[in-house]
Protein backbone atom coordinates (compact mmCIF):
# COMPACT_ATOMS: atom_id res chain seq x y z
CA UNK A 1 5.79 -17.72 -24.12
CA UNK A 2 2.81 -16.28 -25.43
CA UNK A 3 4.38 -14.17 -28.44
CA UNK A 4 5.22 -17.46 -29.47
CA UNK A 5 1.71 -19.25 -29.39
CA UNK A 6 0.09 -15.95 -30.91
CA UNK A 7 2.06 -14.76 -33.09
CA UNK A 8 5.18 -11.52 -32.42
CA UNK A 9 2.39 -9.13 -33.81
CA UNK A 10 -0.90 -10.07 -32.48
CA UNK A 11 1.08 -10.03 -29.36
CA UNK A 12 2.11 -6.90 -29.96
CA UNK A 13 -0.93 -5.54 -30.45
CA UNK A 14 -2.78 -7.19 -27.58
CA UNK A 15 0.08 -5.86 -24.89
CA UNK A 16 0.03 -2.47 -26.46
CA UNK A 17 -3.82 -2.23 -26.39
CA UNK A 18 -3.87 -3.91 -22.58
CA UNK A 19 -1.02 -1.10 -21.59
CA UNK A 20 -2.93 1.77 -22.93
CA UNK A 21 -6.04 1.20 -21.04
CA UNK A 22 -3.71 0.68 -18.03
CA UNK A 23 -2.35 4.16 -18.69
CA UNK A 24 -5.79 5.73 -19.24
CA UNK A 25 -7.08 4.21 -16.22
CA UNK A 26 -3.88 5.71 -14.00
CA UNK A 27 -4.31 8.96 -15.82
CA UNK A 28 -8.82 8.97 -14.68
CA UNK A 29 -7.45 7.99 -11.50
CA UNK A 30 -5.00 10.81 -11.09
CA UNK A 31 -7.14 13.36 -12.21
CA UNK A 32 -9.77 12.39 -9.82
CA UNK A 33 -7.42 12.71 -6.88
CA UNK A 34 -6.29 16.31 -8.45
CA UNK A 35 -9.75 16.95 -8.28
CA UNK A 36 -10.48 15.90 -5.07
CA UNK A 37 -8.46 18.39 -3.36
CA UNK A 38 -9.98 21.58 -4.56
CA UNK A 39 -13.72 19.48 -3.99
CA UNK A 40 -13.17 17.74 -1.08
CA UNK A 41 -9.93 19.24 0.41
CA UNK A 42 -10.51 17.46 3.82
CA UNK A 43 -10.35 14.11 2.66
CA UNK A 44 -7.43 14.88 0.73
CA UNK A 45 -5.44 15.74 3.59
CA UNK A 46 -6.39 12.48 5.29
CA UNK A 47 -5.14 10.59 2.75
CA UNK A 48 -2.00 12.18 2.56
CA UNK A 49 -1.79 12.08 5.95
CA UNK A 50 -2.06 8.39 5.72
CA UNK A 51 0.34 8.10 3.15
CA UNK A 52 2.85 10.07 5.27
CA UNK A 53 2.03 7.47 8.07
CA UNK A 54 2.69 4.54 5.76
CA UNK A 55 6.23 6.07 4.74
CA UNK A 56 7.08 6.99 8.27
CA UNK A 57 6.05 3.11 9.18
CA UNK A 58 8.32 2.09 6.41
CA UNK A 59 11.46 3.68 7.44
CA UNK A 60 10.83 2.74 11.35
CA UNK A 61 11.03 -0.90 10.00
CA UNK A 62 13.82 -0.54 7.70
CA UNK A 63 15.91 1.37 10.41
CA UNK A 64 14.79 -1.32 12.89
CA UNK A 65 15.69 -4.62 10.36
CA UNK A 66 19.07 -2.78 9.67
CA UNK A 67 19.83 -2.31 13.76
CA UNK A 68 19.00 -5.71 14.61
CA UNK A 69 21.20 -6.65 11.51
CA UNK A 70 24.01 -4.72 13.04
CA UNK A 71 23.71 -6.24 16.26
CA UNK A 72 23.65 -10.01 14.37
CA UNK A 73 19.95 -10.65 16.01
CA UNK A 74 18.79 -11.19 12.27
CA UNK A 75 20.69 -12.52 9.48
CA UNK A 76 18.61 -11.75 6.66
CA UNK A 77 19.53 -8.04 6.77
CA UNK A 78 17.11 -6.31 4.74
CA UNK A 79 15.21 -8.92 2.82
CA UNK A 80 13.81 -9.90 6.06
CA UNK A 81 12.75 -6.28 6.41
CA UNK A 82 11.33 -6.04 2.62
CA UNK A 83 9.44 -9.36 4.09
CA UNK A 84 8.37 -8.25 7.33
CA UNK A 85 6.63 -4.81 5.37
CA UNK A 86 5.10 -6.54 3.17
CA UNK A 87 3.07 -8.70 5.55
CA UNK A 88 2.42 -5.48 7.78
CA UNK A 89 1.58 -3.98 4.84
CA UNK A 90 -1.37 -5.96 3.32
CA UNK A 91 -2.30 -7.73 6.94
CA UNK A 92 -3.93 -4.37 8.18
């Protein structure tokens, strides 16, 4: 919709210069955290420690959404589970 109010090329241009500073961001962002755990190895290890908690968290609800889907208690299946970690998720 917009390539066609702007123009194919200024479009171009505009999504390729908005994507590179997305990458170069990502990139400072990465190399902080690569930095971080010679500097600061401590808080490194909590947040991977937190990140580990978040996955662990993720398959306890997926196993749980797929068991009660078994046992016909939900009838979603697994979008309801996709639903039910997102709102964990961001409510905390």
């Amino acid at each position: 919709m917009l390539g066609s109010r702007m123009g194919t090329t200024a479009y171009t241009e505009a999504y390729a210069s908005v994507r590179n500073e997305v990458q170069t961001r990502r990139r400072e962002r990465k190399y902080k955290r690569s930095i971080q755990l010679v500097s600061d190895p401590e808080r490194a290890a909590k947040r991977k420690m937190r990140k580990h908690e978040r996955g662990k968290e993720s398959t306890r609800a997926k196993h749980s959404a797929f068991r009660e889907m078994r046992r016909g208690e939900v009838l979603e299946g697994y979008m309801y589970y996709k639903i039910v970690f997102i709102v964990k998720y961001w409510t905390k």
